[in-house]
N, C-alpha and C. Protein backbone atom coordinates (compact mmCIF):
# COMPACT_ATOMS: atom_id res chain seq x y z
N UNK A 1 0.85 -1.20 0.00
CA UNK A 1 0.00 0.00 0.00
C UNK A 1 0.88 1.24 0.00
N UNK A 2 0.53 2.49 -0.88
CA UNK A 2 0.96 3.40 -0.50
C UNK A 2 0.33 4.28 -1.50
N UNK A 3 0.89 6.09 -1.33
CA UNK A 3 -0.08 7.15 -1.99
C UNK A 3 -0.96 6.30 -3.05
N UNK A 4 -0.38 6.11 -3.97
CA UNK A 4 -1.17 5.92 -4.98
C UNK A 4 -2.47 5.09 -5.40
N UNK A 5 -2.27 4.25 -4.06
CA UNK A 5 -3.72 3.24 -4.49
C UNK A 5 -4.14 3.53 -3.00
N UNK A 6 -4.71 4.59 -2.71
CA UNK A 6 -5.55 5.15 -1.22
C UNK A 6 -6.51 5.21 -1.79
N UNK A 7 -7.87 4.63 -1.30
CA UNK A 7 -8.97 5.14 -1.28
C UNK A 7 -9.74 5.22 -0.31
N UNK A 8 -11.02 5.98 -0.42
CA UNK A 8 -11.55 6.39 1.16
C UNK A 8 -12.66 5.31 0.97
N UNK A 9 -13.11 5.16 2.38
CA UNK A 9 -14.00 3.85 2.49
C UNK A 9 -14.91 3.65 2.20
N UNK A 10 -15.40 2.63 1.38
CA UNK A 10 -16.74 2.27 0.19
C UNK A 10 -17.77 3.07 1.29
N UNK A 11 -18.60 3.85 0.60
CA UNK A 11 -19.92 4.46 0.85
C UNK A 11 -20.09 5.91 2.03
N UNK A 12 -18.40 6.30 1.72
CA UNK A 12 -18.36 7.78 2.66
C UNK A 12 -18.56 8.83 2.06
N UNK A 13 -17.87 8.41 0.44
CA UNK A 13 -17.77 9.90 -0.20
C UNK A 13 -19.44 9.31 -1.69
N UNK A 14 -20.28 10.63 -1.14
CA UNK A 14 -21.14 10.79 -1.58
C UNK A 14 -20.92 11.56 -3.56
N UNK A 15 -21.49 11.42 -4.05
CA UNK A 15 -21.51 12.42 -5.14
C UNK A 15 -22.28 13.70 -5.26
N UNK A 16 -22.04 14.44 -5.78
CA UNK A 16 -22.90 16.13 -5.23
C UNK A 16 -24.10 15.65 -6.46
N UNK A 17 -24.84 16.75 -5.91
CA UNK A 17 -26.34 16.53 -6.68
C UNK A 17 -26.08 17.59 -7.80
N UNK A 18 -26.07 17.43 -8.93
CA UNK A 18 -26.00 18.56 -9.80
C UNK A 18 -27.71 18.76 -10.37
N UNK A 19 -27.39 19.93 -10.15
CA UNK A 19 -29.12 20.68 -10.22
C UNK A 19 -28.86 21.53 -11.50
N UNK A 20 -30.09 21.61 -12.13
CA UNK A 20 -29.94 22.84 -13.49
C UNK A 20 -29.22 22.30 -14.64
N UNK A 21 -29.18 20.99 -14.64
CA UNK A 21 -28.43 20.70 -15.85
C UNK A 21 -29.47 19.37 -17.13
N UNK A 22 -30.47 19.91 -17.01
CA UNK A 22 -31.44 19.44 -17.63
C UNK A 22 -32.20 17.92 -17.54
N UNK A 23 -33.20 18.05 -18.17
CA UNK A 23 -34.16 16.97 -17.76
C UNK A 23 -33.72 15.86 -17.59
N UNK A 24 -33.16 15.25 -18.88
CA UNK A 24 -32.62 13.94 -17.80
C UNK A 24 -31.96 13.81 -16.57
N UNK A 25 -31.04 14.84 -16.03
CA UNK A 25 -30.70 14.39 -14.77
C UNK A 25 -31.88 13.88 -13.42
N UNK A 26 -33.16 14.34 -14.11
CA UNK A 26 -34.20 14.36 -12.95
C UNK A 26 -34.17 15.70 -12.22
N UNK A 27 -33.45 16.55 -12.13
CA UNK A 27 -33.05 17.64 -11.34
C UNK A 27 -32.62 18.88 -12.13
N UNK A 28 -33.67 18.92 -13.58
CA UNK A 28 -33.68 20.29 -14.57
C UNK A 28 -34.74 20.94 -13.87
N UNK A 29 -34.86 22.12 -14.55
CA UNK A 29 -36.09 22.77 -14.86
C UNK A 29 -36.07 23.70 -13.71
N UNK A 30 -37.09 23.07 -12.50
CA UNK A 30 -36.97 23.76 -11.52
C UNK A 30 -35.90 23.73 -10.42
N UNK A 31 -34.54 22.97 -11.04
CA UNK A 31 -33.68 22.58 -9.93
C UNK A 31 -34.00 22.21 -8.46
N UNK A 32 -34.87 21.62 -8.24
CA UNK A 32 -35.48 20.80 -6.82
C UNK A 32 -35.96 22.55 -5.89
N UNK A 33 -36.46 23.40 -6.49
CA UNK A 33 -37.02 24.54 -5.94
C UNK A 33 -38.60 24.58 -5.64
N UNK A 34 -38.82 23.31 -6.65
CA UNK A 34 -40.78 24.01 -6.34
C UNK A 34 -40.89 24.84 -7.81
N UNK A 35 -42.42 25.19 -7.59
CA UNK A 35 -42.64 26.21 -8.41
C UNK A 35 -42.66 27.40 -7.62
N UNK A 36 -42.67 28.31 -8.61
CA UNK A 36 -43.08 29.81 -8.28
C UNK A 36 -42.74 30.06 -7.03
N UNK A 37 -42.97 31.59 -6.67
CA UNK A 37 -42.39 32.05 -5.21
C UNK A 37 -41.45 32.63 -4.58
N UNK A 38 -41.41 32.99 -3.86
CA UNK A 38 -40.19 33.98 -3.67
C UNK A 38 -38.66 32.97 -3.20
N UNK A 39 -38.96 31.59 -2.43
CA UNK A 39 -37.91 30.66 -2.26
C UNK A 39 -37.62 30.13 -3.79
N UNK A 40 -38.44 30.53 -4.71
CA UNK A 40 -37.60 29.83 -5.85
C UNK A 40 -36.82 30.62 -6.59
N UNK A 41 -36.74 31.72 -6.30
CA UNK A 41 -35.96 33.02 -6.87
C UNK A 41 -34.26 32.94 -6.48
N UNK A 42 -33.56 33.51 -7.38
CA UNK A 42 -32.48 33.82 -6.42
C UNK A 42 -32.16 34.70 -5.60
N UNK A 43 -31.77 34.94 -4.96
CA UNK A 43 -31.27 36.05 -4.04
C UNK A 43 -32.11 36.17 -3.32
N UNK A 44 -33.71 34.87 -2.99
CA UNK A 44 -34.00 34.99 -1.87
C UNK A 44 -33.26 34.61 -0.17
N UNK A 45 -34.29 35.67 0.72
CA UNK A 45 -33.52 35.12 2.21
C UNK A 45 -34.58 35.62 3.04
N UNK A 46 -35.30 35.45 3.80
CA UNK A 46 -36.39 35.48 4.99
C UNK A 46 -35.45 36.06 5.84
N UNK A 47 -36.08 37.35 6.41
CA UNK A 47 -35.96 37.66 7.86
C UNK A 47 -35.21 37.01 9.04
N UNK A 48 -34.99 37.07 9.85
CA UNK A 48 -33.94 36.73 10.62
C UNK A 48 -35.33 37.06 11.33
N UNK A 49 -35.87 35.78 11.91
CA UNK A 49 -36.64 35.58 13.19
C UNK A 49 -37.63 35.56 13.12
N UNK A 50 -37.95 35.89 11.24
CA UNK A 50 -39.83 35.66 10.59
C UNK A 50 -40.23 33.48 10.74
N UNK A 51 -41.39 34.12 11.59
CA UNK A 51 -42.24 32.73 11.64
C UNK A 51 -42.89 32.60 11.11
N UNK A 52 -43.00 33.08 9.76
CA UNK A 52 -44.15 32.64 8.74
C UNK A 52 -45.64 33.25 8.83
N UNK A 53 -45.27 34.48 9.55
CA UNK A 53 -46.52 35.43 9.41
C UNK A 53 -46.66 35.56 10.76
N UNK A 54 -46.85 34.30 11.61
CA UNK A 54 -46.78 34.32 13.30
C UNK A 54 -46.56 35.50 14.15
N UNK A 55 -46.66 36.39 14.74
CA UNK A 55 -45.84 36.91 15.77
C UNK A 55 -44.69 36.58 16.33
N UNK A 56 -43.52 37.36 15.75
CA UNK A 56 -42.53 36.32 16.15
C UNK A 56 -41.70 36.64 17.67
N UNK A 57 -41.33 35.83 18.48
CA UNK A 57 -40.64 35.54 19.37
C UNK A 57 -40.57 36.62 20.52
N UNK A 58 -39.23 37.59 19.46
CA UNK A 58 -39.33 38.57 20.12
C UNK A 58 -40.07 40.03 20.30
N UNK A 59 -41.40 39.80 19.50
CA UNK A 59 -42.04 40.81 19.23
C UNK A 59 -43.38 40.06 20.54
N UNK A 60 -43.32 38.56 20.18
CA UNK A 60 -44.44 38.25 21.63
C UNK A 60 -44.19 38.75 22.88
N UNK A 61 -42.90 38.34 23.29
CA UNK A 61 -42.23 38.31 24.86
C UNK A 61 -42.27 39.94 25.28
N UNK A 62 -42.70 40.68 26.38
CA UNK A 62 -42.36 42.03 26.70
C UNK A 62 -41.07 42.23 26.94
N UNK A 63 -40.82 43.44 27.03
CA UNK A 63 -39.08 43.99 27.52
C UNK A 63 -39.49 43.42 29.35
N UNK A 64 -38.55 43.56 30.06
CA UNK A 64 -38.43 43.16 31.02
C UNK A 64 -37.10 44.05 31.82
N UNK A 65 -38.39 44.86 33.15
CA UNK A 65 -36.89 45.35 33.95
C UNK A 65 -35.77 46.14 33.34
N UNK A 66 -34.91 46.89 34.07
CA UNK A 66 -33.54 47.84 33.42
C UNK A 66 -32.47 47.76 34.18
N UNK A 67 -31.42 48.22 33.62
CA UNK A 67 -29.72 49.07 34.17
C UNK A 67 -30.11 49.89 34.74
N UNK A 68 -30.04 50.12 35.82
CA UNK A 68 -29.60 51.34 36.32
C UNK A 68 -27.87 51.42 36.29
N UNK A 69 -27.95 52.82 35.39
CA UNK A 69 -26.77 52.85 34.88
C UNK A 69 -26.03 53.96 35.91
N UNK A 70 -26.47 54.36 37.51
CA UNK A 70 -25.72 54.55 38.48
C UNK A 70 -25.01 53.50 39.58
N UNK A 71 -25.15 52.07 39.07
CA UNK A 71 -25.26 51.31 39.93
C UNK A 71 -23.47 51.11 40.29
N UNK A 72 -23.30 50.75 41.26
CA UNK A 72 -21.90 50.75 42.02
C UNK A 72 -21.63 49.32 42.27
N UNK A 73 -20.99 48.30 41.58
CA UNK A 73 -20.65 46.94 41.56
C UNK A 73 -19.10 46.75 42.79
N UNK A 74 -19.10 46.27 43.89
CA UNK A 74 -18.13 45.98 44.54
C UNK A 74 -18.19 44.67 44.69
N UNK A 75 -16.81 44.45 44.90
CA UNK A 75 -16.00 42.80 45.08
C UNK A 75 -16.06 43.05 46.68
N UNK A 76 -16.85 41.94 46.85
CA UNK A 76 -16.72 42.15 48.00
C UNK A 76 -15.22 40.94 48.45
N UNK A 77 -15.16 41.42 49.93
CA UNK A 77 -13.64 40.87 50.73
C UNK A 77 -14.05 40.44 51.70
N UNK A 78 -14.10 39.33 52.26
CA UNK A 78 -14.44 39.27 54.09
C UNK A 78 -13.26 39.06 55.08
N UNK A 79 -13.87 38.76 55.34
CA UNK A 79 -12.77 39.35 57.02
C UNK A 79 -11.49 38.46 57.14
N UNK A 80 -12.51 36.86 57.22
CA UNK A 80 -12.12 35.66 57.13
C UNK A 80 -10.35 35.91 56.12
N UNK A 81 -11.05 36.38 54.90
CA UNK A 81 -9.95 36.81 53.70
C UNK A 81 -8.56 37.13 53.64
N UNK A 82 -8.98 38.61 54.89
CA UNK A 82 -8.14 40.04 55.46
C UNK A 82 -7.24 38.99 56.45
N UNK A 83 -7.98 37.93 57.24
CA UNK A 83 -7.20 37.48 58.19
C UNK A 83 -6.06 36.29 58.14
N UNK A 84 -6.58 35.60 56.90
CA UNK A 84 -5.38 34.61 56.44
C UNK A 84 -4.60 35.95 55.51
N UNK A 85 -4.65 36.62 54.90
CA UNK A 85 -4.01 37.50 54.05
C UNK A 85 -2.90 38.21 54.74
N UNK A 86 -3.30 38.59 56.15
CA UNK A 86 -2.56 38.88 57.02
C UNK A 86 -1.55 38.01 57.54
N UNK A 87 -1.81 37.17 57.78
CA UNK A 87 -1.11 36.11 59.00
C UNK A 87 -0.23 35.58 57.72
N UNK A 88 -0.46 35.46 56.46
CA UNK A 88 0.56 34.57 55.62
C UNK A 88 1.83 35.76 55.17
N UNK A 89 1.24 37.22 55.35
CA UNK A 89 2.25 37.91 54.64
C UNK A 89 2.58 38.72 56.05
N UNK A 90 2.68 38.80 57.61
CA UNK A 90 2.47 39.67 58.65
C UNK A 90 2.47 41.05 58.48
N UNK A 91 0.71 41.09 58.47
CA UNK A 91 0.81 42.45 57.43
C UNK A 91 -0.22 43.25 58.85
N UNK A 92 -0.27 44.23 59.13
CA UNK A 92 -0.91 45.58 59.96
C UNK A 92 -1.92 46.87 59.46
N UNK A 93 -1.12 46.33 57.74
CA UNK A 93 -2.59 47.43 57.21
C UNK A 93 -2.71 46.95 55.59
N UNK A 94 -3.80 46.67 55.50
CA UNK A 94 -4.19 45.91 54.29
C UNK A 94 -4.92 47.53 53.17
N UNK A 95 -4.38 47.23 51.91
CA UNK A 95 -4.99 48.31 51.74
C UNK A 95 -5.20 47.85 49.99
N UNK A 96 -5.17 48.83 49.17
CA UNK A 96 -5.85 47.82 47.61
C UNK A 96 -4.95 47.55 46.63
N UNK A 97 -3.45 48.34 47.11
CA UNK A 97 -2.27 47.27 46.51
C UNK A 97 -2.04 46.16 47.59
N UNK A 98 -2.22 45.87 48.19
CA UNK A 98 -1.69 43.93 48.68
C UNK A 98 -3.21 43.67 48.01
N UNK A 99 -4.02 43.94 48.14
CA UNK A 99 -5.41 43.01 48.02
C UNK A 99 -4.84 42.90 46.35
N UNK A 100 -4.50 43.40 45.54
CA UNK A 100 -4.10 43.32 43.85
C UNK A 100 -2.92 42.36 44.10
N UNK A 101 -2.10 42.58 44.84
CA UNK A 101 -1.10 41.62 44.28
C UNK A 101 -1.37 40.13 45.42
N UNK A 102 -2.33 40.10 45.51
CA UNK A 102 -2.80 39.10 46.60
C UNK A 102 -3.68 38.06 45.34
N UNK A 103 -4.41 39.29 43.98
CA UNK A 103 -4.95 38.68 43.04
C UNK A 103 -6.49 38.27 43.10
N UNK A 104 -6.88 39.27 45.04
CA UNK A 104 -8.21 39.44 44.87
C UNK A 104 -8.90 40.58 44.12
N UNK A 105 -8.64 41.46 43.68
CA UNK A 105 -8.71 42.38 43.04
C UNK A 105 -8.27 43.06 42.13
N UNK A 106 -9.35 43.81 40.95
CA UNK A 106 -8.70 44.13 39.84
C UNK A 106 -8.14 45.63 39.90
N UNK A 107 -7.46 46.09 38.85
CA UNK A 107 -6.81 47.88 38.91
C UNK A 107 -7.98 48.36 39.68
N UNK A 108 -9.51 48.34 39.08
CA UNK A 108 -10.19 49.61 39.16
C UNK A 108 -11.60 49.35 39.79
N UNK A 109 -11.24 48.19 40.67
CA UNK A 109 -12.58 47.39 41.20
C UNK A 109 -12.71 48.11 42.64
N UNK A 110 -14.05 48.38 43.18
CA UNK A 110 -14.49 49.17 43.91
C UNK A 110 -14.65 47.64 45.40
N UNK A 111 -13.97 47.92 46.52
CA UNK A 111 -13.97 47.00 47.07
C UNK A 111 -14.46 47.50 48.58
N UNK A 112 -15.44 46.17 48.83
CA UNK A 112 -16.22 46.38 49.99
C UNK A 112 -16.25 45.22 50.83
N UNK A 113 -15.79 45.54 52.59
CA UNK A 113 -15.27 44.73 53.57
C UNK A 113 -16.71 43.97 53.68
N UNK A 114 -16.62 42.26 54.15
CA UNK A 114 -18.02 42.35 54.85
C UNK A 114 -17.75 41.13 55.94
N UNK A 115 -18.29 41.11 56.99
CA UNK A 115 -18.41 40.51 58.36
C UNK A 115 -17.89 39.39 58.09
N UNK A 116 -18.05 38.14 57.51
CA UNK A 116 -18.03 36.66 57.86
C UNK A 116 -16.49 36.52 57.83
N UNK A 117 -16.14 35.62 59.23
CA UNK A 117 -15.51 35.60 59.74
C UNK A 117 -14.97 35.65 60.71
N UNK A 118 -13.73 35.85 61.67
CA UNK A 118 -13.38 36.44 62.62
C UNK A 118 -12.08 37.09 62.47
N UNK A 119 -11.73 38.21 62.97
CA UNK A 119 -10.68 38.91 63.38
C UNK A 119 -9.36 38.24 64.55
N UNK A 120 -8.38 37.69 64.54
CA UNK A 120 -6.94 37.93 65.12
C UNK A 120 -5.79 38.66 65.60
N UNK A 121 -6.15 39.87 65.13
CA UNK A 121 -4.97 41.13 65.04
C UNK A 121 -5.65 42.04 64.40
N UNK A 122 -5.30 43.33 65.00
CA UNK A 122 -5.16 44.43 65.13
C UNK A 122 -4.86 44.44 63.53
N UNK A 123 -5.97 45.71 62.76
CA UNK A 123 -5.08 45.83 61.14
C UNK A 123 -6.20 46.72 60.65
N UNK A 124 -5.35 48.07 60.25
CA UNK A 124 -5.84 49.23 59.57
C UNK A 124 -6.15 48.66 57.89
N UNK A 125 -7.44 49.00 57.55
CA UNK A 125 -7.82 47.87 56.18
C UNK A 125 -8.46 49.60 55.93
N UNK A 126 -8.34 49.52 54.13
CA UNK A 126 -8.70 50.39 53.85
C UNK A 126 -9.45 49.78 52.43
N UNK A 127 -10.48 50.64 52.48
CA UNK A 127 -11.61 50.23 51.23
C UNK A 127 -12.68 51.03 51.02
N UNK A 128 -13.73 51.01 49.69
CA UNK A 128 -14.45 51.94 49.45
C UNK A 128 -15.58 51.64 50.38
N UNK A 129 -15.96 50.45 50.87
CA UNK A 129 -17.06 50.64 51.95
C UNK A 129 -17.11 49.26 53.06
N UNK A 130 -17.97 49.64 53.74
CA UNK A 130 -17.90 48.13 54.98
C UNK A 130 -19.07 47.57 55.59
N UNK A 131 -19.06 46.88 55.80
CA UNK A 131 -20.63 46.49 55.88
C UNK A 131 -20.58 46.83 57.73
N UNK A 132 -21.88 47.05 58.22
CA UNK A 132 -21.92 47.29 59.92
C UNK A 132 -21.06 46.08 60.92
N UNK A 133 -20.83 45.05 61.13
CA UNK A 133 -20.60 43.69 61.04
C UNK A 133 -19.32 43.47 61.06
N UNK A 134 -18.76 44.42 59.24
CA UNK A 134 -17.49 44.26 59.65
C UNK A 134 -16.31 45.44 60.32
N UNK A 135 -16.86 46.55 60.57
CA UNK A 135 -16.41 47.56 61.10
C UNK A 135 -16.85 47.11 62.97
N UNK A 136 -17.67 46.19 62.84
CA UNK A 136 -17.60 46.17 64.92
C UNK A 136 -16.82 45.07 64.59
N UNK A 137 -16.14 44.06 63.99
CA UNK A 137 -15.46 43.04 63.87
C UNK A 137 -13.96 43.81 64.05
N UNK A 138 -13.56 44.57 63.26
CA UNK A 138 -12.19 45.51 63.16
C UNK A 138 -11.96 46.29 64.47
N UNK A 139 -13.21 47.37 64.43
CA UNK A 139 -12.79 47.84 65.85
C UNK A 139 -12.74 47.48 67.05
N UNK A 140 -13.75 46.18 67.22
CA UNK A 140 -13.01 45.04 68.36
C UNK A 140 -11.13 44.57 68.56
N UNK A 141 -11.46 44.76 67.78
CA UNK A 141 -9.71 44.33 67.26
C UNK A 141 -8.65 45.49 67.96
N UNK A 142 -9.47 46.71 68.40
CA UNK A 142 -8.15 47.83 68.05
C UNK A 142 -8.11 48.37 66.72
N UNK A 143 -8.72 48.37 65.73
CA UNK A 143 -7.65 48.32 64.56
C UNK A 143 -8.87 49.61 64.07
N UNK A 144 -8.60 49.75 63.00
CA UNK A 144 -9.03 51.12 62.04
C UNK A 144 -9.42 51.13 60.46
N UNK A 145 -10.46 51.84 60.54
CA UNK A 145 -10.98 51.51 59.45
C UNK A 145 -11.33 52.45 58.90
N UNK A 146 -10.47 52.82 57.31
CA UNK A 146 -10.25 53.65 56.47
C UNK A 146 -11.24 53.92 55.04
N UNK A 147 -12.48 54.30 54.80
CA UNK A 147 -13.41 54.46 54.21
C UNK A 147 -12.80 55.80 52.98
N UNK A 148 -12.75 55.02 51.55
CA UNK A 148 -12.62 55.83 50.61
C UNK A 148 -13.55 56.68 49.58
């Protein structure tokens, strides 16, 4: 065996249907289109989402709800987080370069403390907001809490 006597396996490769090439093929005339109509034309194409007269889809379903496009998305951090974050690097004030190079946080992400957890040490944490929870969690601690 080799290049020259390869063939592909009895009954994979089909033959194409040639259409438009007159009556005897079985497949003249109207080239398997039908009669008449706008699908037998060329350069027909239907709508993108027409159901055949129906009401379609998205013209049934109502809009639904909005953006509020003042809305303020924070990552939140918990405590739990702040406190292994601390103890692995012995850190006293956590602020939003360690939380970035820690890889909880992105350049320009708005970050907000929240309760679950417990506190170990004393540690000035600074962030755009804190939930009630976790500011009596911190200031139990001693520690301080820096609101941007």
């Amino acid at each position: 065996m080799d290049l020259s006597n390869l063939k592909p396996a009895k009954g994979s490769v089909k033959r194409s249907k040639r259409v438009g090439r007159g009556q005897g093929s079985g497949k003249g005339g109207t080239s398997t289109r039908g009669h008449k109509g706008a699908k037998s034309r060329s350069g027909y194409s239907k709508k993108i989402g027409f159901e055949g007269g129906q009401m379609p889809l998205q013209r049934r379903v109502p809009k639904y709800g909005f953006k509020n496009i003042n809305r303020k998305e924070y990552k939140a951090i918990n405590l739990i987080t702040l406190q292994t974050l601390a103890e692995k690097n012995n850190l006293e004030k956590i602020d939003f370069e360690i939380l970035r190079k820690a890889g909880l946080i992105a350049k320009n992400d708005l970050v907000k403390v929240l309760g679950k957890g417990t506190l170990e040490r004393k540690l000035e944490v600074h962030a755009h907001a804190f939930s009630k929870s976790a500011v009596e969690a911190i200031e139990a601690r001693k520690g301080t809490v820096v609101k941007l």
